[in-house]
N, C-alpha and C. Protein backbone atom coordinates (compact mmCIF):
# COMPACT_ATOMS: atom_id res chain seq x y z
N UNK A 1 -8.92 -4.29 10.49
CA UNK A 1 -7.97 -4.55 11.54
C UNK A 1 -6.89 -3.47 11.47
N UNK A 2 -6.69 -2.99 12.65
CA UNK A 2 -5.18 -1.47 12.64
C UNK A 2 -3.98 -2.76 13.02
N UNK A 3 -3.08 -2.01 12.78
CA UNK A 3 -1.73 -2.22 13.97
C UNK A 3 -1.00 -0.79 13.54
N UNK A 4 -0.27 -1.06 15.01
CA UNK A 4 0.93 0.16 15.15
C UNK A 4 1.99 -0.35 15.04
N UNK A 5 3.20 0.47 14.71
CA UNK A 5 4.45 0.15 14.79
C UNK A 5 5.06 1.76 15.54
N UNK A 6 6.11 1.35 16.41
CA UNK A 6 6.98 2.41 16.87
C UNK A 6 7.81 2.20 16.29
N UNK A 7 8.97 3.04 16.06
CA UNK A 7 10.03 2.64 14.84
C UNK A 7 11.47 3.02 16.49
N UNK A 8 12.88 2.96 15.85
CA UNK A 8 13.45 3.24 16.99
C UNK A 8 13.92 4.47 17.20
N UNK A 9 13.63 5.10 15.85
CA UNK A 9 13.50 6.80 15.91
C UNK A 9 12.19 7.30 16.77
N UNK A 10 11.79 6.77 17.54
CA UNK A 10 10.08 7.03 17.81
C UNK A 10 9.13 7.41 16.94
N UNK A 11 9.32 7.34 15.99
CA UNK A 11 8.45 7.87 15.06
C UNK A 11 7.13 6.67 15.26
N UNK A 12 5.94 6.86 15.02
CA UNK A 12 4.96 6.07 14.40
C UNK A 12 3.93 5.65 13.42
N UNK A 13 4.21 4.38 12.98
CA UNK A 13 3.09 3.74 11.76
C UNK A 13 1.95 3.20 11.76
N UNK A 14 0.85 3.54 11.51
CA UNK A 14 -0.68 3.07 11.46
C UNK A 14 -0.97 2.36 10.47
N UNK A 15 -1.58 1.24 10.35
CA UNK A 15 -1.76 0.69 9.48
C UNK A 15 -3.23 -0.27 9.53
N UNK A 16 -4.20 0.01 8.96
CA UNK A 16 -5.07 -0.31 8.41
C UNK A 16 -5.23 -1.36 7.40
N UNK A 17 -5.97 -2.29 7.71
CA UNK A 17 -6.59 -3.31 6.74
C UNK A 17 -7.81 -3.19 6.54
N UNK A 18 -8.24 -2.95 5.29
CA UNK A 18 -9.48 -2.66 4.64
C UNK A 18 -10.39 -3.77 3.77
N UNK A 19 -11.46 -4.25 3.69
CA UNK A 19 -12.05 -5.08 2.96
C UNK A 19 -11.86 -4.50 1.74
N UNK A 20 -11.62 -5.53 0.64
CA UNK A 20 -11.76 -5.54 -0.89
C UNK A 20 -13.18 -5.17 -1.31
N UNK A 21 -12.71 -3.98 -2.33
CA UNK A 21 -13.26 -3.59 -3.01
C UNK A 21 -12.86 -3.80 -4.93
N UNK A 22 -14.04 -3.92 -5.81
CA UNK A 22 -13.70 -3.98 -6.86
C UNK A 22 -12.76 -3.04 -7.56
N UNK A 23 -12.97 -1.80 -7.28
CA UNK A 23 -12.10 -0.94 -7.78
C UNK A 23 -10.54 -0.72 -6.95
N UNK A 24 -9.49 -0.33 -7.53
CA UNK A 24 -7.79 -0.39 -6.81
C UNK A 24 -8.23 0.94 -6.04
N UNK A 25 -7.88 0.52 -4.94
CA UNK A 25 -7.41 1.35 -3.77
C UNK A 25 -8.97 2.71 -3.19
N UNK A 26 -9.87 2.14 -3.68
CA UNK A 26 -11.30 2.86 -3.71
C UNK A 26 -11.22 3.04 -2.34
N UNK A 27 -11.24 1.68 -1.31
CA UNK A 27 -11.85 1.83 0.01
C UNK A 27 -10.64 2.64 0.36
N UNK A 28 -9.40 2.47 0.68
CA UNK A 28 -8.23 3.13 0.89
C UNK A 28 -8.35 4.57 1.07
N UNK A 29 -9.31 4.98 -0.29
CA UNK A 29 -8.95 6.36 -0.15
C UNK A 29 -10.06 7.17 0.50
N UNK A 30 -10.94 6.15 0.35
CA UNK A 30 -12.64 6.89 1.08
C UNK A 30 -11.92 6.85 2.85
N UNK A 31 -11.80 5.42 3.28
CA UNK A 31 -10.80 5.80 4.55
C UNK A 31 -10.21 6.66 4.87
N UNK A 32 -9.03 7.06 4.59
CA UNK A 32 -7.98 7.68 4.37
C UNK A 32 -8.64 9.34 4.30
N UNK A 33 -10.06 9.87 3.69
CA UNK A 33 -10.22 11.19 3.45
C UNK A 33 -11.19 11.46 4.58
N UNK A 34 -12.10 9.94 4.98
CA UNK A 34 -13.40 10.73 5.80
C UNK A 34 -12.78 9.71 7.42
N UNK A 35 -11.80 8.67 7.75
CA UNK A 35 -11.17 8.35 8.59
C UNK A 35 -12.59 7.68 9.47
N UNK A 36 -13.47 6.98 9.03
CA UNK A 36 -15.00 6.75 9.46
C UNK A 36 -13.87 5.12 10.58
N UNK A 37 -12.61 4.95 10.68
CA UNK A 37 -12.55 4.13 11.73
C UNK A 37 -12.05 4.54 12.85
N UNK A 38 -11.97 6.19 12.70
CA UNK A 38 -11.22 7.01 13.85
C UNK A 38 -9.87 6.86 14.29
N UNK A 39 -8.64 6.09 13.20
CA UNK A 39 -7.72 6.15 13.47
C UNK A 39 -6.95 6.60 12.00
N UNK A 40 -6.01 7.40 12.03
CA UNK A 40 -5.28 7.88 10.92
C UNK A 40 -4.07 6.99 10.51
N UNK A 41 -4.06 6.45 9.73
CA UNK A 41 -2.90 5.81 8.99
C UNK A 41 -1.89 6.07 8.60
N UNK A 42 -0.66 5.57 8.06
CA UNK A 42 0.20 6.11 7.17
C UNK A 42 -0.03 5.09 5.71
N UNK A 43 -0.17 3.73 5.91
CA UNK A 43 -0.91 2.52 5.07
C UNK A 43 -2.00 2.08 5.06
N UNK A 44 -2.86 2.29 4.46
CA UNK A 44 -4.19 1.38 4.35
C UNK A 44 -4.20 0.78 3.40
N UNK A 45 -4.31 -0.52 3.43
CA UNK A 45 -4.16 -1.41 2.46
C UNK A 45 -4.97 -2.84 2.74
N UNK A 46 -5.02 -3.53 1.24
CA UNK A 46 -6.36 -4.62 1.00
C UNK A 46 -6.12 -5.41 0.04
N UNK A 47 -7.04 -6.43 -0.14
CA UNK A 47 -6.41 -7.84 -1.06
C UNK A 47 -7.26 -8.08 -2.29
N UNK A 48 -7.35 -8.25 -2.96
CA UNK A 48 -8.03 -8.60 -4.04
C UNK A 48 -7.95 -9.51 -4.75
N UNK A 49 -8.34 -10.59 -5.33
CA UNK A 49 -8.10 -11.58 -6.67
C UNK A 49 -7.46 -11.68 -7.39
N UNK A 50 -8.24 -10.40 -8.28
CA UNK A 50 -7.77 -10.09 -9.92
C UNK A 50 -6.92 -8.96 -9.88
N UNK A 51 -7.25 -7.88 -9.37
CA UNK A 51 -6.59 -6.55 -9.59
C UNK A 51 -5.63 -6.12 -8.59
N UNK A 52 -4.67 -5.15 -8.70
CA UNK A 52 -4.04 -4.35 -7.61
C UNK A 52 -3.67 -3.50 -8.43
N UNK A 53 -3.54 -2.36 -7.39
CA UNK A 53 -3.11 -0.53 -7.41
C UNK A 53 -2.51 -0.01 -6.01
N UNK A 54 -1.68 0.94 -6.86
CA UNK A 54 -1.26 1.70 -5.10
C UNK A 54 -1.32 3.02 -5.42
N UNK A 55 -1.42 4.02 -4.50
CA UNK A 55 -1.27 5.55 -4.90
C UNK A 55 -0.73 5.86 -3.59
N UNK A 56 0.17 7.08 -3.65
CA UNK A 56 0.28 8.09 -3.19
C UNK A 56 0.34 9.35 -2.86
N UNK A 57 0.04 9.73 -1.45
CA UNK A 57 -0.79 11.38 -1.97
C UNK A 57 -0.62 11.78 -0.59
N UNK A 58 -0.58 13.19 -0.68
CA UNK A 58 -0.53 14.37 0.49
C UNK A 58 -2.13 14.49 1.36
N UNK A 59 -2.15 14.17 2.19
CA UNK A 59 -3.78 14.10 2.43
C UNK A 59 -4.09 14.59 3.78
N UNK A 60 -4.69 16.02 4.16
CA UNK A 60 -4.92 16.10 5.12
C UNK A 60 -3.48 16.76 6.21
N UNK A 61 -2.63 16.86 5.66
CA UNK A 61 -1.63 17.17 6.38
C UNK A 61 -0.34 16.35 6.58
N UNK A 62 -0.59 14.98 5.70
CA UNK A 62 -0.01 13.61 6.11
C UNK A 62 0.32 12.90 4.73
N UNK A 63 1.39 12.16 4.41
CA UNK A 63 1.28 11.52 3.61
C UNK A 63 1.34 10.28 4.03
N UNK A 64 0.14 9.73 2.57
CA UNK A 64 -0.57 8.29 2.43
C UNK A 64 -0.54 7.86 1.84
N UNK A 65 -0.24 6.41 2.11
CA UNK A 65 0.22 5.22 0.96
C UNK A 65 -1.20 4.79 1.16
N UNK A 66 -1.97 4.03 -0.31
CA UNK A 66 -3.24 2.95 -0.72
C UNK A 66 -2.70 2.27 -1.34
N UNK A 67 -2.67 1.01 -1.19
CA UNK A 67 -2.39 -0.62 -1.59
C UNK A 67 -3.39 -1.68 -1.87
N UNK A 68 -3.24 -1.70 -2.53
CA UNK A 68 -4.00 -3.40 -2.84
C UNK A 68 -3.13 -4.32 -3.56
N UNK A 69 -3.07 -5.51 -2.80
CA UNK A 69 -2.14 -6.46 -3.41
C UNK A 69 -3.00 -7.80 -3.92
N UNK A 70 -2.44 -8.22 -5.26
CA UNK A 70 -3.68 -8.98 -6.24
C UNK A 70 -3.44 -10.49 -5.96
N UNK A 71 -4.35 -11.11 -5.89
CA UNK A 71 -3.55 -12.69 -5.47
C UNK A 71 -2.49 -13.45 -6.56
N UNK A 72 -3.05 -15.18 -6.12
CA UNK A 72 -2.03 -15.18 -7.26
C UNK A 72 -2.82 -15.88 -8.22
N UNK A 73 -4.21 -15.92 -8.77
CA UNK A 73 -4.90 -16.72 -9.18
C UNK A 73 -4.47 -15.95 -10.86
N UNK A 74 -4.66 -16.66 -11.58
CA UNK A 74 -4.30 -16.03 -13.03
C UNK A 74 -5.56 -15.77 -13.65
N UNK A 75 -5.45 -14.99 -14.68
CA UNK A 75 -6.00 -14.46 -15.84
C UNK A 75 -7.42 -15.70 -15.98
N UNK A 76 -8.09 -15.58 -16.11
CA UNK A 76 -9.41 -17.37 -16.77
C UNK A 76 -10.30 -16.34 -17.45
N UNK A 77 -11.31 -17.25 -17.61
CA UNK A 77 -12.52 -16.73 -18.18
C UNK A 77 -13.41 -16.05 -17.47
N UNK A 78 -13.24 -15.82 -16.23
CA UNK A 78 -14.37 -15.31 -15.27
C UNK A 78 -13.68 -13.52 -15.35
N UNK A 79 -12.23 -13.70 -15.64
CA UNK A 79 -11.74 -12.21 -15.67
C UNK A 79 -12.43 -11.83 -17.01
N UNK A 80 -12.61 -12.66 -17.76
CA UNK A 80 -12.88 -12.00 -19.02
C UNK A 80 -13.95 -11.60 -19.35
N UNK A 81 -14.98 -12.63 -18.83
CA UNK A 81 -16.38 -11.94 -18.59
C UNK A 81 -16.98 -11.09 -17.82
N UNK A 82 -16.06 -10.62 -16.79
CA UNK A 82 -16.26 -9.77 -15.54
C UNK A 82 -15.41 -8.43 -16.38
N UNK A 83 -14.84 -8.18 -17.54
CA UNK A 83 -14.08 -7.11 -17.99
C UNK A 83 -12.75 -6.81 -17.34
N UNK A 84 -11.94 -8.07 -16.43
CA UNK A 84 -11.30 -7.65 -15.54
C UNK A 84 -9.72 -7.42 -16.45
N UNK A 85 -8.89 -6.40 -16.30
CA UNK A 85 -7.62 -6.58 -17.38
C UNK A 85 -6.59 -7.68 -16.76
N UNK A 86 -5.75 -7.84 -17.50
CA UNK A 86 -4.74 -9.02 -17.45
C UNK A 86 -3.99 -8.46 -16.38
N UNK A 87 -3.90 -8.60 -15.31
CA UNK A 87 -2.74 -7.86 -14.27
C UNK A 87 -1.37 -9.20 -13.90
N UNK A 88 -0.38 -8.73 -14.28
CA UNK A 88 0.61 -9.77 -13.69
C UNK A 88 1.52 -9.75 -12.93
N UNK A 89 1.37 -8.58 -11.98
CA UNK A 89 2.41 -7.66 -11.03
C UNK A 89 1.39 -7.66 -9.42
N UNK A 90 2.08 -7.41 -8.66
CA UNK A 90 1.22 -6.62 -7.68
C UNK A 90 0.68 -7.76 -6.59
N UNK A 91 1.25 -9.14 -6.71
CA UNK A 91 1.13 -9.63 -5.55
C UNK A 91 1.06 -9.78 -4.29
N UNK A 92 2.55 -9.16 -4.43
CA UNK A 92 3.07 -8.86 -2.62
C UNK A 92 3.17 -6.96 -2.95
N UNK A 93 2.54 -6.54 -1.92
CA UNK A 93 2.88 -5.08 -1.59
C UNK A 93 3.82 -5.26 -0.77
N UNK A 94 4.92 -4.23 -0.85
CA UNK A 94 6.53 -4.70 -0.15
C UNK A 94 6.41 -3.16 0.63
N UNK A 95 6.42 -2.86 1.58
CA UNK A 95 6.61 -1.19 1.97
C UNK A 95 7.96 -0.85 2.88
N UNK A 96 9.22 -0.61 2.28
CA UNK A 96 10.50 0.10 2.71
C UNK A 96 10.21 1.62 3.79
N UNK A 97 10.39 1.31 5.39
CA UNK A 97 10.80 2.59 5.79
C UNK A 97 11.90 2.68 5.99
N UNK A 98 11.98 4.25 6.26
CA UNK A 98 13.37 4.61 6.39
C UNK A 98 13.80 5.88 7.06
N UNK A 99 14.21 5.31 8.51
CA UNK A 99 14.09 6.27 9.53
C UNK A 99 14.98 7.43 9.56
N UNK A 100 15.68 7.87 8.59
CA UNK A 100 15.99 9.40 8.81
C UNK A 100 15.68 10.02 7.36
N UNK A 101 14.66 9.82 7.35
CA UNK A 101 13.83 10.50 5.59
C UNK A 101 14.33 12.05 5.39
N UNK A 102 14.76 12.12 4.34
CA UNK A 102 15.15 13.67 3.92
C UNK A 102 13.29 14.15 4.01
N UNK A 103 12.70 13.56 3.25
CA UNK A 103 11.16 14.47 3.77
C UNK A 103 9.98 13.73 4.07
N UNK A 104 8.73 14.26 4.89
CA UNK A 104 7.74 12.87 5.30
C UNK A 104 7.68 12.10 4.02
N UNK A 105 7.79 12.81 2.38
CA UNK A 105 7.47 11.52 1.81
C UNK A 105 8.07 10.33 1.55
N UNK A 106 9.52 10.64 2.16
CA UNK A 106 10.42 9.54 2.11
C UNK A 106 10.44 8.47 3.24
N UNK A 107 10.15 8.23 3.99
CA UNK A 107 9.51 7.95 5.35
C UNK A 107 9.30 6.27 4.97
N UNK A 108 8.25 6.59 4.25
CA UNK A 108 7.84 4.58 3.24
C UNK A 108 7.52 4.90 2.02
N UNK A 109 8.04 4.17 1.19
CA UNK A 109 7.76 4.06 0.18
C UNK A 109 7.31 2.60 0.12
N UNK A 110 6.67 2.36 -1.17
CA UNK A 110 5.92 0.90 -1.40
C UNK A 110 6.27 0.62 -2.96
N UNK A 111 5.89 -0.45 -2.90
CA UNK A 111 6.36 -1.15 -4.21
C UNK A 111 5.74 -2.71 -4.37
N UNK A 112 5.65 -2.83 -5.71
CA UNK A 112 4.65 -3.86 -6.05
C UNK A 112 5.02 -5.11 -6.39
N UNK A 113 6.39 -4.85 -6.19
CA UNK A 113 7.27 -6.29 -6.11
C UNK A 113 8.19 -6.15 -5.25
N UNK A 114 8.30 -7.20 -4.56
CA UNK A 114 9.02 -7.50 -3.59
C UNK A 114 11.12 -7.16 -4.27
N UNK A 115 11.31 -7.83 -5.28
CA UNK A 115 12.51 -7.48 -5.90
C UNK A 115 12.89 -6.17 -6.05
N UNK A 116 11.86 -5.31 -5.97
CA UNK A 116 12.23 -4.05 -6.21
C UNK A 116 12.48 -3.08 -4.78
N UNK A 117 11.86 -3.31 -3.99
CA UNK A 117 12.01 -2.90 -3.22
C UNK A 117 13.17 -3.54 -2.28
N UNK A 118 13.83 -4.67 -2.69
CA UNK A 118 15.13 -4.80 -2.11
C UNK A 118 16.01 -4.18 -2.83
N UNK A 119 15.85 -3.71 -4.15
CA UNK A 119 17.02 -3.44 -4.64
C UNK A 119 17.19 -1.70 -4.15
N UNK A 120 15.99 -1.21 -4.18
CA UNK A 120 15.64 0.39 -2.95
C UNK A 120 16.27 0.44 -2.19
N UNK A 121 16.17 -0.96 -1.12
CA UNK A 121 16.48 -0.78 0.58
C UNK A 121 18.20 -1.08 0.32
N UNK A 122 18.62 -2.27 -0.77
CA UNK A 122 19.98 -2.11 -0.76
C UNK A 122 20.85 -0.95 -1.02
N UNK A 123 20.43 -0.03 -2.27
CA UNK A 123 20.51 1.37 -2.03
C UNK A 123 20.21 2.00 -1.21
N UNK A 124 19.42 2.20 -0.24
CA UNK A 124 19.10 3.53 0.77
C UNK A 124 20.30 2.82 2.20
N UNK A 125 20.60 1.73 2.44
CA UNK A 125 21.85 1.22 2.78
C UNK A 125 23.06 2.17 2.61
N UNK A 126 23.19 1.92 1.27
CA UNK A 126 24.83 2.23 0.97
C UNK A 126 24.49 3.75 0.79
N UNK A 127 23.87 4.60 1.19
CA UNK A 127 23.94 6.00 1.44
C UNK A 127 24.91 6.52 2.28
């Protein structure tokens, strides 16, 4: 599933939802390099169980955020037999823009807790 956002700088955000994959941010980035849904992103991002990861990277001319945000099911025995590691972060992917970015990579940033990324946006505020 895409959506757009216009911001009130006109600028615009693409955003992509990707099916879960076992590995963090795998589909994200296969998206993101060969674009096989014909629309370019600034977020592509996806849900997972057990795990989450995010990266960011210069790609193509553009910078790109990959997300995966991990549910909230805990640690059991099925992680353990599946080799899965203990993850205890990464629930909510939180993504801060910020419409007069000193450079595109400042634009959004993301973050893997929601607390943190308010304490960002309360700073990029008092600028």
């Amino acid at each position: 599933m895409a959506s757009s956002c216009v911001h009130p700088n006109r600028s615009k955000t693409e955003t992509i939802d990707l099916s879960p994959s076992p590995w963090p941010v795998h589909g994200q980035v296969k998206e993101a390099r060969y674009n096989k849904s014909g629309l370019s992103a600034d977020i592509y991002i996806a849900g997972h169980r057990h795990t989450w990861g995010m990266m960011t990277t210069e790609m193509q001319g553009r910078v790109v955020h990959m997300c995966r945000a991990k549910g909230f099911k805990g640690h059991g025995e099925y992680e353990e037999v599946k080799g899965f590691e203990a993850q205890h972060l990464g629930h909510t992917i939180t993504a801060v823009f910020d419409p007069d970015p000193v450079s595109d990579a400042g634009f959004i940033s993301v973050f893997a807790e929601p607390q943190e990324a308010a304490e960002f946006l309360t700073y990029k505020r008092g600028r």
